[in-house]
Protein backbone atom coordinates (compact mmCIF):
# COMPACT_ATOMS: atom_id res chain seq x y z
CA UNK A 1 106.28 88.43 86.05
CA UNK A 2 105.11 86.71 88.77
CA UNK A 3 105.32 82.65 88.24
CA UNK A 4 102.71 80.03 89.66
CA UNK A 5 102.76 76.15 89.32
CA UNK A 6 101.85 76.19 85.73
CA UNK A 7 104.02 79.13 84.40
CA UNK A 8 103.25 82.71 84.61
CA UNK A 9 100.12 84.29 85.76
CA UNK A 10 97.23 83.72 82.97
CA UNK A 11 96.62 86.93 81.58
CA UNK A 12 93.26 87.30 83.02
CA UNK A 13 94.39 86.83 86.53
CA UNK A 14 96.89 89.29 85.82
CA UNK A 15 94.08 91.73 84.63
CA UNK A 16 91.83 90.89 87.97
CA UNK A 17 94.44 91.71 90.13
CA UNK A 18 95.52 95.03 88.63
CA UNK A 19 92.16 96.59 88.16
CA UNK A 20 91.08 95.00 91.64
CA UNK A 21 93.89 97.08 93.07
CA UNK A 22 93.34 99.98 91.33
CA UNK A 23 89.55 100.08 92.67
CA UNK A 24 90.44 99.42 96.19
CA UNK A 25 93.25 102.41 95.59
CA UNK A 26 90.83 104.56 94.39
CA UNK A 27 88.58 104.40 97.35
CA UNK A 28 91.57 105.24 99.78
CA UNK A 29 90.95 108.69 101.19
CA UNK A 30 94.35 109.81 101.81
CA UNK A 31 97.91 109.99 100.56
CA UNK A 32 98.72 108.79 103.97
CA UNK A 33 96.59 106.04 103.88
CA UNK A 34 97.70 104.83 100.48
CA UNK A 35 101.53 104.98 101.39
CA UNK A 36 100.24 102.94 105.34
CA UNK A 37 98.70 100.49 103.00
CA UNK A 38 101.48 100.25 100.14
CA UNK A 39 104.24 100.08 103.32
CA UNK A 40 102.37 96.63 104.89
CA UNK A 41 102.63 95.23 101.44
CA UNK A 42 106.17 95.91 100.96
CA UNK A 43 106.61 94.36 104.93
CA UNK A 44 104.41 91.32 103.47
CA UNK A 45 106.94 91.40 100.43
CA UNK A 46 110.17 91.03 102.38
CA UNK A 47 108.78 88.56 105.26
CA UNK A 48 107.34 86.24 102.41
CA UNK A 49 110.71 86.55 100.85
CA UNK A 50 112.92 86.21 103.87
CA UNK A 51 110.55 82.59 104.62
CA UNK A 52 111.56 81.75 101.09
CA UNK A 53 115.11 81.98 101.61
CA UNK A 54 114.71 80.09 105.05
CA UNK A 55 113.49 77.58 103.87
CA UNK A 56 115.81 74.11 103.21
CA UNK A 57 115.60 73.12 99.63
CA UNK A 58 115.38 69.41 100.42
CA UNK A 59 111.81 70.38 101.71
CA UNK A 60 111.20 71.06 97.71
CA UNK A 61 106.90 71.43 98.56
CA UNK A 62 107.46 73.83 101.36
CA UNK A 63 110.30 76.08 99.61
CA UNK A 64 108.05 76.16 95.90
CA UNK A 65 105.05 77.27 98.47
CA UNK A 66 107.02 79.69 100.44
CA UNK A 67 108.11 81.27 96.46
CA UNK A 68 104.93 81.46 95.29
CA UNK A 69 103.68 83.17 98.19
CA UNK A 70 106.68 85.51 97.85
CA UNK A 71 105.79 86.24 93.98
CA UNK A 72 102.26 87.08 95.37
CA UNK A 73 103.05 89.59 97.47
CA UNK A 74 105.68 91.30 95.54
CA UNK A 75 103.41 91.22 92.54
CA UNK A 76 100.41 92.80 94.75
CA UNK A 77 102.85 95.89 96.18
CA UNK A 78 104.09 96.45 92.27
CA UNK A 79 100.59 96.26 91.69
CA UNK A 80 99.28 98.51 94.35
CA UNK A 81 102.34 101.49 93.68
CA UNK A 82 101.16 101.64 90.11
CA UNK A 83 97.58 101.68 90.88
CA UNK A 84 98.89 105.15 93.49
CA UNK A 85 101.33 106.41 90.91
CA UNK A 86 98.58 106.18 88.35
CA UNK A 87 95.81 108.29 90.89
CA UNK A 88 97.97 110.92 92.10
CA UNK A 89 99.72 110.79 88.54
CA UNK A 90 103.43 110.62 90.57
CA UNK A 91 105.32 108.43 92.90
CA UNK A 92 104.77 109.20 96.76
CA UNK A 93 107.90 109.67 98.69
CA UNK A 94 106.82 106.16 100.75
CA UNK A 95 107.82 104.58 97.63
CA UNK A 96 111.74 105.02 98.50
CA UNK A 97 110.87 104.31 102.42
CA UNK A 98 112.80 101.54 103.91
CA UNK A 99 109.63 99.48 103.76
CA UNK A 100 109.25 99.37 100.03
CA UNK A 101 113.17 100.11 99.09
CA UNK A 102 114.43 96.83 97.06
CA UNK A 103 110.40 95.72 96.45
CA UNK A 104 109.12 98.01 94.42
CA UNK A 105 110.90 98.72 90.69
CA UNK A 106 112.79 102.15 90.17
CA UNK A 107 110.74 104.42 88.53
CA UNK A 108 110.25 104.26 84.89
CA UNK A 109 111.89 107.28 82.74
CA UNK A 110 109.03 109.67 81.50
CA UNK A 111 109.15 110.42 77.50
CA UNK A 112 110.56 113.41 76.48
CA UNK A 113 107.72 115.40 75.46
């Protein structure tokens, strides 16, 4: 769960962003396009992260910043994977890339049917 200055995301917020994503998913044409525009996520996910760990925790306003920024982007790349997984109903092989390897969760076991 992604965490802001208050606590965790309000529920609503939480509810914007996920159906937000999963309308600007559904309007992308291509599997190649979704896994180009899940990829710069994941890159926006490990830079933010990679500031966050650079940055001194005597600056205590810059390093809670840099986190929350870092909780953003991970949280929009989770986001934007399950908003793909859910329209092609599987996971793309760009979900193991490089890019999005350590961002995005392993995949969640499927019920028995």
């Amino acid at each position: 769960m992604a965490v802001c200055l208050g606590g965790a995301i309000p529920p609503a917020a939480a509810v914007d962003l996920e159906s937000g994503m999963a309308d600007f998913v559904a309007g992308l044409p291509t599997e190649t396009v979704e896994c180009d525009f899940l990829q710069s996520l994941c890159r926006a996910a490990w830079l933010s992260a990679g500031r966050t760990e650079g940055t001194p925790p005597s600056a205590d306003f810059l390093a809670t910043r840099e986190g929350l920024i870092a909780d953003a982007r991970l949280r929009e790349a989770v986001d934007a994977a399950d908003a793909i997984e859910h329209k092609r109903g599987r996971r793309l092989p760009c979900f193991t890339e490089d890019d999005c390897k350590g961002v995005l969760p392993r995949p969640r076991p499927r019920p028995a049917r």
